[in-house]
N, C-alpha and C. Protein backbone atom coordinates (compact mmCIF):
# COMPACT_ATOMS: atom_id res chain seq x y z
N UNK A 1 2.72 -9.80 -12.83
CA UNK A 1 3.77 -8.96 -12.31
C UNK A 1 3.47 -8.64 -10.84
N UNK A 2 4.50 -8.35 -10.13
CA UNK A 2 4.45 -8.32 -8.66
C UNK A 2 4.42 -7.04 -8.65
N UNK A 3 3.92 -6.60 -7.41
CA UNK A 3 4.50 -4.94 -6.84
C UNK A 3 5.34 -5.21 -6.36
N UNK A 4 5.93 -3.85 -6.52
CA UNK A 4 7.33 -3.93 -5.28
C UNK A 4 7.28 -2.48 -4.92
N UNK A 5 7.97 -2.46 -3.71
CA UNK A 5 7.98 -1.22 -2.59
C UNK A 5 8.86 -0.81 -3.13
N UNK A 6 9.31 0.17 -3.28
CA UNK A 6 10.81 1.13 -3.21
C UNK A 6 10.94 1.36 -1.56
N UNK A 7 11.99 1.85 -1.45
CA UNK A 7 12.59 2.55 -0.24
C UNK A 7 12.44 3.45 0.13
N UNK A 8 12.00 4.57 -0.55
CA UNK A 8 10.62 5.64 0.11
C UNK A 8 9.40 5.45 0.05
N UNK A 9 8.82 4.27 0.30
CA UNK A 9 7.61 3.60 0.52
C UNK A 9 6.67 3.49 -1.01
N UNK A 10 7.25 4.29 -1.53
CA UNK A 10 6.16 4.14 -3.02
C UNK A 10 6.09 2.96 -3.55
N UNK A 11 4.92 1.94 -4.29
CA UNK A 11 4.64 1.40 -4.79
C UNK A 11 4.87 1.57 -6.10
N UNK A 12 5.23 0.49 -6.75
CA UNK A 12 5.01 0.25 -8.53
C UNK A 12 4.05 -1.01 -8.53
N UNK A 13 2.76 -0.58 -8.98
CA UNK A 13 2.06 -1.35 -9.00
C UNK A 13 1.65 -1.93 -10.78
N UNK A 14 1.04 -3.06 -10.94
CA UNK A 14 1.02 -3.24 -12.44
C UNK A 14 -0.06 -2.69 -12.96
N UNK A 15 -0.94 -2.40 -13.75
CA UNK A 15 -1.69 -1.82 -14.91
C UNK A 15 -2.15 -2.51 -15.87
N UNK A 16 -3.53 -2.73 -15.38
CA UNK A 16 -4.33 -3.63 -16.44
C UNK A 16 -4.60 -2.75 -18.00
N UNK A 17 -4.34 -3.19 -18.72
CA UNK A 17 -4.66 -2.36 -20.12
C UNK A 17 -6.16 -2.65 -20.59
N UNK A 18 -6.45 -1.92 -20.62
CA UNK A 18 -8.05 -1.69 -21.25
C UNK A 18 -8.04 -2.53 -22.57
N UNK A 19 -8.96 -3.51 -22.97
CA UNK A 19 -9.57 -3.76 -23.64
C UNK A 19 -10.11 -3.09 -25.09
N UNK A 20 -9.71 -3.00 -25.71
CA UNK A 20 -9.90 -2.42 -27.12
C UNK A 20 -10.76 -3.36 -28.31
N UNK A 21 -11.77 -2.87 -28.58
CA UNK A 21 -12.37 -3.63 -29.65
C UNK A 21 -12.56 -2.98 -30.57
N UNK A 22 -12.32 -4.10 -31.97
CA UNK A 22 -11.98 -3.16 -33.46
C UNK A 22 -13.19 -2.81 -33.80
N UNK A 23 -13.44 -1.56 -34.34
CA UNK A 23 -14.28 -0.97 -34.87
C UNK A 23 -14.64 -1.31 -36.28
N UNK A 24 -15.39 -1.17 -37.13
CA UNK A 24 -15.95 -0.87 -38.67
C UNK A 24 -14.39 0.33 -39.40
N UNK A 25 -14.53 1.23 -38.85
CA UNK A 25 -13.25 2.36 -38.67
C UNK A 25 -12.04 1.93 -39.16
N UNK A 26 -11.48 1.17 -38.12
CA UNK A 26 -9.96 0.68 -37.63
C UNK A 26 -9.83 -0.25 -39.00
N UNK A 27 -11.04 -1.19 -39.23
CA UNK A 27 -10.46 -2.50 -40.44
C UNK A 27 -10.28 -1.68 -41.29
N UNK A 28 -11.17 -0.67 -41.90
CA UNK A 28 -10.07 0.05 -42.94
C UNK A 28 -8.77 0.90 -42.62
N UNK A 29 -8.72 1.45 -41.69
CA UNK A 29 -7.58 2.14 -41.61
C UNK A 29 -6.44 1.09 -41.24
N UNK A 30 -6.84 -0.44 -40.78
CA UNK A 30 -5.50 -1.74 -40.61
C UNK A 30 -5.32 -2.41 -42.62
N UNK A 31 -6.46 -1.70 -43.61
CA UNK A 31 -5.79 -2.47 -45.06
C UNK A 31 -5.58 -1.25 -45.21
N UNK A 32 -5.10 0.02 -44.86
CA UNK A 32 -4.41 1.07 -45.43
C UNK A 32 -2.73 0.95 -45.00
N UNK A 33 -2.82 0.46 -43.82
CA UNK A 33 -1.54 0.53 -42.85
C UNK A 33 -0.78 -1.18 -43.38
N UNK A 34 -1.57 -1.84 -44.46
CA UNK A 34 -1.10 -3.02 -44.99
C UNK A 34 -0.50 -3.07 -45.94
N UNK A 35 -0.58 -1.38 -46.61
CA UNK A 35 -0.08 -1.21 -47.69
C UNK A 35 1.04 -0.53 -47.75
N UNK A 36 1.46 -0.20 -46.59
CA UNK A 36 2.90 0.52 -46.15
C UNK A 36 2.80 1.97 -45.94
N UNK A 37 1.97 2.42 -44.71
CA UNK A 37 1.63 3.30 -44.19
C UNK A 37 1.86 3.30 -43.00
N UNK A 38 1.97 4.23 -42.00
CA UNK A 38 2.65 3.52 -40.63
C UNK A 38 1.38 4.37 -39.82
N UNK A 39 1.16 3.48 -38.70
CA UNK A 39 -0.02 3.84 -37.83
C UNK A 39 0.52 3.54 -36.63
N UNK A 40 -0.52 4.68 -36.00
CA UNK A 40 -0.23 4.79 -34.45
C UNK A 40 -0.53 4.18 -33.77
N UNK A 41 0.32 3.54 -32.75
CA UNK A 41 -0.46 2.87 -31.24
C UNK A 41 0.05 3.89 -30.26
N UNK A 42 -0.76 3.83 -29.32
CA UNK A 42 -0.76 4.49 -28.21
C UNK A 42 -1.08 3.60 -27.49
N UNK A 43 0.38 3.14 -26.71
CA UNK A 43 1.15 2.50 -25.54
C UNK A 43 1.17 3.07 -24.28
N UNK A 44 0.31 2.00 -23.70
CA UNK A 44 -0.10 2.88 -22.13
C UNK A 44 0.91 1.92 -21.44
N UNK A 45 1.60 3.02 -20.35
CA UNK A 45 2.31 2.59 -19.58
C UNK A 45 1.77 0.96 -18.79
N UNK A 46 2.70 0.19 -18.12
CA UNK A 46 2.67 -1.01 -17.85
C UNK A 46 2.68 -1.25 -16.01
N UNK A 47 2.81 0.13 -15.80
CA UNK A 47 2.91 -0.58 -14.25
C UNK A 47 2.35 1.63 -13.82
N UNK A 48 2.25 1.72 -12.53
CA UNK A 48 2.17 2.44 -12.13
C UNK A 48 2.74 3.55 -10.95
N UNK A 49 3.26 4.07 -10.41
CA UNK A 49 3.53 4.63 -9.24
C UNK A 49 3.00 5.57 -8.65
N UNK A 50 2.58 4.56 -6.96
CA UNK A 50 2.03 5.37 -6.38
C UNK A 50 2.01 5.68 -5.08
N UNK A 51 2.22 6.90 -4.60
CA UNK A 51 2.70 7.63 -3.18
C UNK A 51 1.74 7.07 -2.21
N UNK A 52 2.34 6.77 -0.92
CA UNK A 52 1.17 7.27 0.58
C UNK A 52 0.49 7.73 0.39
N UNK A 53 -0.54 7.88 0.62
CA UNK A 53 -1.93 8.87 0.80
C UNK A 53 -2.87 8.71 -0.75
N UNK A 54 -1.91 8.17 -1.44
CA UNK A 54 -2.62 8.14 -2.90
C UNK A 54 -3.82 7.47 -2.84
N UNK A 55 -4.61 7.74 -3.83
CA UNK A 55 -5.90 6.79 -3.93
C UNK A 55 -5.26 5.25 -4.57
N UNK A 56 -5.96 4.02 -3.80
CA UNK A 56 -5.26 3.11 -4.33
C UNK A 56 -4.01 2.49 -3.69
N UNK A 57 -3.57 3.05 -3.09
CA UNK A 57 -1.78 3.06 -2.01
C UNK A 57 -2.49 1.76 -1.05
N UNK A 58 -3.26 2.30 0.15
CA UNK A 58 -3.61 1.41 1.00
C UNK A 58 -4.18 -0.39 0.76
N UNK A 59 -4.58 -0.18 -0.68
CA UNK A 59 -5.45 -1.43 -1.19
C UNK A 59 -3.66 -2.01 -1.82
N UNK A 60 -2.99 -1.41 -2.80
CA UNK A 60 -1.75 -2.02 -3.47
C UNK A 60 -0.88 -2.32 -2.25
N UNK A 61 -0.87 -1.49 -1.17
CA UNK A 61 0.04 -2.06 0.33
C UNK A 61 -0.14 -3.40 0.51
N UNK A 62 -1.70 -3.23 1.02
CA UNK A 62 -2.39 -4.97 1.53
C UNK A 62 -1.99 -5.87 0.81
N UNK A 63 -1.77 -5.64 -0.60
CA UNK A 63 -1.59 -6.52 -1.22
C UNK A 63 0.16 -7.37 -1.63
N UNK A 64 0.88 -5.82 -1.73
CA UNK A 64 2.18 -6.38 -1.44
C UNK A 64 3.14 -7.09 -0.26
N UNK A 65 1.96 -6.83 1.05
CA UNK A 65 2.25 -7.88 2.55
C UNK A 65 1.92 -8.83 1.96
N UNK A 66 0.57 -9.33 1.31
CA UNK A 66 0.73 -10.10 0.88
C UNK A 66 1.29 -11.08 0.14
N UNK A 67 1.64 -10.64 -0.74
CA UNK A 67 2.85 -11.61 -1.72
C UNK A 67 3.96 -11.79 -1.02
N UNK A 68 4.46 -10.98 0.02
CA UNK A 68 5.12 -11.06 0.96
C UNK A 68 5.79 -12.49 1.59
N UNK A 69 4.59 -13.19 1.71
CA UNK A 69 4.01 -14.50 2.41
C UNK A 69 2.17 -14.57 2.23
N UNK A 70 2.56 -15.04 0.52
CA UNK A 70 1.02 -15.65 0.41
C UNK A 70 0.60 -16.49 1.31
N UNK A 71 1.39 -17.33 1.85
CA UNK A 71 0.67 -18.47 2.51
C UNK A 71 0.42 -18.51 3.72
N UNK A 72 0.41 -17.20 4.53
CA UNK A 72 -0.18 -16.69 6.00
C UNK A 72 -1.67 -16.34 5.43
N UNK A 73 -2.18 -16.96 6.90
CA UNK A 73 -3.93 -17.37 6.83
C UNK A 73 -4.35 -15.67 7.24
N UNK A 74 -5.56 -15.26 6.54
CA UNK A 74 -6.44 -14.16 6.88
C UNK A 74 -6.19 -13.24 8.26
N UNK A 75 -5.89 -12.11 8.01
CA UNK A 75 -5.32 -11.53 9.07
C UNK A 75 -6.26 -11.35 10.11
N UNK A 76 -6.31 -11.08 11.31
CA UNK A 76 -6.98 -11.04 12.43
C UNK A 76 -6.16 -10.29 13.84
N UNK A 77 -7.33 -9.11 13.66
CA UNK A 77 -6.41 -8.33 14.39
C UNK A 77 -7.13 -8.80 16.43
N UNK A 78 -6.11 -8.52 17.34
CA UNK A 78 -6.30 -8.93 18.60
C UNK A 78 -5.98 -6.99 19.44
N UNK A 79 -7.45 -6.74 20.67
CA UNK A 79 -7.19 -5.86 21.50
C UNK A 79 -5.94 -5.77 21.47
N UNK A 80 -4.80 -6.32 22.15
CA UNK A 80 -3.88 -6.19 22.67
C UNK A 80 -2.92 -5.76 21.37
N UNK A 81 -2.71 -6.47 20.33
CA UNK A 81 -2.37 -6.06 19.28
C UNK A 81 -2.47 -4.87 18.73
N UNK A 82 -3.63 -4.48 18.83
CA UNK A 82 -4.28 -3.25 18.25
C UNK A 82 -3.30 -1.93 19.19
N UNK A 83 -3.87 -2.53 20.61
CA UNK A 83 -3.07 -1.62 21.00
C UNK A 83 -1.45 -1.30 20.92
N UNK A 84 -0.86 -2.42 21.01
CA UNK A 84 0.47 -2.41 20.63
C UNK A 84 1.19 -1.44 19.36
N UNK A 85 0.35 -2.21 18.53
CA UNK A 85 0.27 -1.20 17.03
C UNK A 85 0.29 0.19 17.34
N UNK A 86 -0.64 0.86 18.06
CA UNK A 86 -1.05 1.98 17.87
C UNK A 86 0.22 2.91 18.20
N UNK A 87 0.79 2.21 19.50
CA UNK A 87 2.10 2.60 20.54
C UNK A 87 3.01 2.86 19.67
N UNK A 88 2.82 1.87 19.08
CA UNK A 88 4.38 1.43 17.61
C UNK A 88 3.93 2.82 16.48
N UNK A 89 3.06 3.16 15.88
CA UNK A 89 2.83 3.74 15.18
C UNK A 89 2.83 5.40 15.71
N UNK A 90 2.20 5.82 16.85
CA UNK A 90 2.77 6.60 17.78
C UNK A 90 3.88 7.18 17.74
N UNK A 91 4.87 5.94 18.26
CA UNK A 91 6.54 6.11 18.60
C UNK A 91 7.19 6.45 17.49
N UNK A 92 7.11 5.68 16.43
CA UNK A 92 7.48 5.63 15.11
C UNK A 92 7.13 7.60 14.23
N UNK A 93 6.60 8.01 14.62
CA UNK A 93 5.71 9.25 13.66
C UNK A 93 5.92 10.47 14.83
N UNK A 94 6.79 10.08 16.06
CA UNK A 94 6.97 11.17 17.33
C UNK A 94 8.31 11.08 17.43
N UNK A 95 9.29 9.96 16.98
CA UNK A 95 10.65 10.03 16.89
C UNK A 95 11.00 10.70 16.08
N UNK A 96 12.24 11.35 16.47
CA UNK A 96 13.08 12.47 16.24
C UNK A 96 13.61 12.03 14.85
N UNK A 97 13.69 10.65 14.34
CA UNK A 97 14.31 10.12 13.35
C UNK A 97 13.56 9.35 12.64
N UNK A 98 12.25 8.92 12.91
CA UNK A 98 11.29 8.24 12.80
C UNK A 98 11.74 6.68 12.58
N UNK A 99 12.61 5.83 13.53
CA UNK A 99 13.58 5.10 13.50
C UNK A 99 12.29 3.75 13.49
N UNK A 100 12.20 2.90 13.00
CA UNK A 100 11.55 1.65 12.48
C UNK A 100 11.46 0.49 13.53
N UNK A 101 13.24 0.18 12.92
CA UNK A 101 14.07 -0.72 13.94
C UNK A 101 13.72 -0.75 14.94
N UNK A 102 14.18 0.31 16.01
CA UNK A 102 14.38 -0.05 17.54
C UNK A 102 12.83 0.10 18.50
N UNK A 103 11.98 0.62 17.52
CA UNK A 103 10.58 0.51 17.74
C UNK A 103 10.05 -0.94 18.02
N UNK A 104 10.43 -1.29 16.47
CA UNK A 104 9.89 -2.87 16.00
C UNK A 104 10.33 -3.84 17.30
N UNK A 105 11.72 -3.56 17.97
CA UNK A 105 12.54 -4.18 18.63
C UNK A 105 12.20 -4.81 20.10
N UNK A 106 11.17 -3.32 20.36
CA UNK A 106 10.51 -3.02 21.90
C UNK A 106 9.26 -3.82 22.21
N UNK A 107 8.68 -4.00 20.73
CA UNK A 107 7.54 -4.99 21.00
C UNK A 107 7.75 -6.20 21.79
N UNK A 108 6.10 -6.36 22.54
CA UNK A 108 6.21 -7.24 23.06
C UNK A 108 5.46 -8.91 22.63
N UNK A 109 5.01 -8.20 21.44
CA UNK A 109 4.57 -9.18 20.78
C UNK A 109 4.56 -8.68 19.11
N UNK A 110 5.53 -8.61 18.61
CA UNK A 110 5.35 -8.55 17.06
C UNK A 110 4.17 -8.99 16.26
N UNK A 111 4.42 -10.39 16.33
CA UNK A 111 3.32 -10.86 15.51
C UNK A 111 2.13 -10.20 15.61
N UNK A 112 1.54 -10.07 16.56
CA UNK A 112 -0.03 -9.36 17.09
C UNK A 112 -0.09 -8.13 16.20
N UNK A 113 1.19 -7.24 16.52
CA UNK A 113 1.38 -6.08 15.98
C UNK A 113 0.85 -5.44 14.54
N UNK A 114 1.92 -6.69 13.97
CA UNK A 114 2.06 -6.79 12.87
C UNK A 114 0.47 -6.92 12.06
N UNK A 115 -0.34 -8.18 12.59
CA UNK A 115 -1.33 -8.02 12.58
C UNK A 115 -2.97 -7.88 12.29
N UNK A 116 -2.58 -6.54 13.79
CA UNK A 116 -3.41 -5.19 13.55
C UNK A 116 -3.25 -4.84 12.61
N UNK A 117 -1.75 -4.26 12.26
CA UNK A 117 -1.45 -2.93 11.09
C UNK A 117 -1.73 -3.59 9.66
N UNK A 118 -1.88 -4.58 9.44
CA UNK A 118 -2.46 -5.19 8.73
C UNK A 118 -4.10 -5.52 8.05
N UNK A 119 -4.76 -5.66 9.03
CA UNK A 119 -6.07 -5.48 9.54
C UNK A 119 -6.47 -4.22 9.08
N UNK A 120 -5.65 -3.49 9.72
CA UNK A 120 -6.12 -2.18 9.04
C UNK A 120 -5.83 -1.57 7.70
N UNK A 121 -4.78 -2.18 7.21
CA UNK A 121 -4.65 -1.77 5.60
C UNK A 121 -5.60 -2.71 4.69
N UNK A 122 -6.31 -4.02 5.12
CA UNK A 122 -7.10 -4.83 4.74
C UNK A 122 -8.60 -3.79 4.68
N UNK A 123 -8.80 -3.15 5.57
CA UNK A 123 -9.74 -2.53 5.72
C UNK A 123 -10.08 -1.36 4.58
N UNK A 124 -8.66 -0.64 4.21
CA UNK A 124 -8.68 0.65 2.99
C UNK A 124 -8.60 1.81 3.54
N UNK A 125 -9.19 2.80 2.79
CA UNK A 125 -9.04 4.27 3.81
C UNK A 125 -9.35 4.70 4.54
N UNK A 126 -10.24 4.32 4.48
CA UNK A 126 -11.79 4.45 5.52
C UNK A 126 -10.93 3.54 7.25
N UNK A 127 -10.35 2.72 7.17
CA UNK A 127 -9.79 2.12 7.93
C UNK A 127 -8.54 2.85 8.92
N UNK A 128 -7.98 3.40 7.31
CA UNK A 128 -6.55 4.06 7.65
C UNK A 128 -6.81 5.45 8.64
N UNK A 129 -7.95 6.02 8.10
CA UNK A 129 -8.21 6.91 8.94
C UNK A 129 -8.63 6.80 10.06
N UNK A 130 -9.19 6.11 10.37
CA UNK A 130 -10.54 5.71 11.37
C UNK A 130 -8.99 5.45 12.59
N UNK A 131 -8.01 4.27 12.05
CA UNK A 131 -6.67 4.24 12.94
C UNK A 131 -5.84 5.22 12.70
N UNK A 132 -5.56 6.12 12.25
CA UNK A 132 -5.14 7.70 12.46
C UNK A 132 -5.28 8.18 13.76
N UNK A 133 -7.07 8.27 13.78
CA UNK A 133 -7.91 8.66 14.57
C UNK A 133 -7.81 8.31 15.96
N UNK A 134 -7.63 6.84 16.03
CA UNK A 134 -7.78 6.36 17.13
C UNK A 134 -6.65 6.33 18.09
N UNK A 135 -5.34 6.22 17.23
CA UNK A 135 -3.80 6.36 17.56
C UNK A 135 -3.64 8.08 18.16
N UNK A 136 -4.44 9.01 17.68
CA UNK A 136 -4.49 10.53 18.35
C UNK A 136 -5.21 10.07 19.65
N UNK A 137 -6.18 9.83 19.52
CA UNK A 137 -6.86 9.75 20.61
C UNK A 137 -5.83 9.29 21.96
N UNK A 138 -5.43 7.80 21.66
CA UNK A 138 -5.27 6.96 22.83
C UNK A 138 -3.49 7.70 23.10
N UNK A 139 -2.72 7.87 22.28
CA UNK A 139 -1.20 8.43 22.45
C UNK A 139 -1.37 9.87 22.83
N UNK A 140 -2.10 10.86 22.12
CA UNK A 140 -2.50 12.27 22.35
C UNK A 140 -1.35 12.36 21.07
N UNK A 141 -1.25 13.95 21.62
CA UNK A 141 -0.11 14.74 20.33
C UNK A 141 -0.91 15.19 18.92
N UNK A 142 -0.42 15.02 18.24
CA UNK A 142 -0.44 15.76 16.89
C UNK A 142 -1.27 15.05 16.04
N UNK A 143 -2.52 15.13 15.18
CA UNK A 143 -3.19 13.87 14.63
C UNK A 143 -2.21 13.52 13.98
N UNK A 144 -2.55 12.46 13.29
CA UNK A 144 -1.38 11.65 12.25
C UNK A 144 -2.72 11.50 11.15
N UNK A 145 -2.09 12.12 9.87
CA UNK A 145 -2.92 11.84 8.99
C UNK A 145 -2.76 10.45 8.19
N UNK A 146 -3.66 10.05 7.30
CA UNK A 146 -3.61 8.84 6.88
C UNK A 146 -2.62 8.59 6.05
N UNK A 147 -2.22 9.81 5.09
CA UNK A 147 -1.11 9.18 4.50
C UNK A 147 0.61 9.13 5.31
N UNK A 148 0.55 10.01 6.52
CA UNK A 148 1.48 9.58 7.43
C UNK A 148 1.28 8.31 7.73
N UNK A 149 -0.01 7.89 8.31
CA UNK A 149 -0.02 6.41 9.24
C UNK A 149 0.37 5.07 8.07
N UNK A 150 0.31 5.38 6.88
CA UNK A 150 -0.05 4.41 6.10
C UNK A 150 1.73 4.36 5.66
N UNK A 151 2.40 5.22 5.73
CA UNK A 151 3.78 4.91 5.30
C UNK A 151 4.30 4.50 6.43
N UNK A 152 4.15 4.81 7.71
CA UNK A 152 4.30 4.32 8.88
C UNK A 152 4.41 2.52 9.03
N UNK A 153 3.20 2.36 8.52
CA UNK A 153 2.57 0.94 8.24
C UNK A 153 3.07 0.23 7.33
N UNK A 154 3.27 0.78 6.04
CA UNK A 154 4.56 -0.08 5.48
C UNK A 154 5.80 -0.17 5.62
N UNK A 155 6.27 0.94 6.73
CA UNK A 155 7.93 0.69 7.50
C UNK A 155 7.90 0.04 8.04
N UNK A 156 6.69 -0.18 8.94
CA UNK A 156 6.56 -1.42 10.16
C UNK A 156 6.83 -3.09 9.60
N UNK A 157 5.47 -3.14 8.65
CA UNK A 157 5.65 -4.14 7.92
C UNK A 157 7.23 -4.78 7.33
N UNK A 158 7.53 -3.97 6.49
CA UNK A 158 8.44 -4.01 5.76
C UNK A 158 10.00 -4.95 7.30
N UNK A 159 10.21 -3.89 8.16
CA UNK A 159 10.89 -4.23 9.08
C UNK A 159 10.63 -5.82 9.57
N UNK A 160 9.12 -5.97 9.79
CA UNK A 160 8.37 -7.26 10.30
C UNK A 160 8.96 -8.44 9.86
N UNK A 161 8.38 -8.14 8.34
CA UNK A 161 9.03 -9.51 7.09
C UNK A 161 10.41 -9.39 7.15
């Protein structure tokens, strides 16, 4: 099963089901339930949802660029890129509307852009923050916390593809 984004950035990601092994227990209680007794399963949900900032969000992101276009080679982020990104992510989280589009539009090199912001969701939280961090620094203004930058990052994306 694929993830897929919704339109307020949340993820539905899939859900590996745990492994269950029959007990000594269970074989008798499966020739009780053979005899026309009804027994319980407890059905764990199949997929998951999960917000920006969530634990897990930044790693299920990376991964849904990915499926995106499996067949783009290992991301590699470039200075200039990086910086570009940061501008974009900046502009994007200081607009009045937090408008995507006409951001995405101004670049002067998308691809590069694209990326970085990539690069850095490859990286995890530790990443996400660290470019939070660095985007305060070099733009000034207001920090941008990680789960701001990281929905940021999948508007960008999202716009990109």
């Amino acid at each position: 099963m694929d993830i897929v984004r919704n339109a307020d950035g949340t993820l539905v990601v899939p859900v590996q089901q745990k492994r269950r092994h029959q007990s000594d227990d269970s074989v008798e209680t499966s020739s009780v339930a053979a005899e026309g007794e009804a027994t319980k399963t407890d059905a764990a949900p199949t997929t998951r949802l999960l917000h920006p900032g969530e634990g897990g969000y930044d790693e299920a992101l990376a991964e849904w660029d990915l499926q995106q276009n499996p067949d783009r080679p290992p991301v590699v982020s470039t200075a200039t890129g990086r910086q570009e990104a940061m501008t974009l992510v900046h502009t994007v989280a200081t607009s009045p509307d937090h408008a995507v589009a006409p951001a995405v539009e101004a670049l002067d090199d998308p691809e590069a852009s694209g990326e970085a912001l990539r690069h850095v969701l490859v990286g995890g939280v530790h990443s996400v923050e660290d470019f939070a961090a660095e985007v305060t620094e070099a733009e000034g203004g207001d920090p941008l916390s990680a789960h701001q930058t990281t929905k940021i990052i999948g508007e960008v994306l999202t716009e990109l593809d």
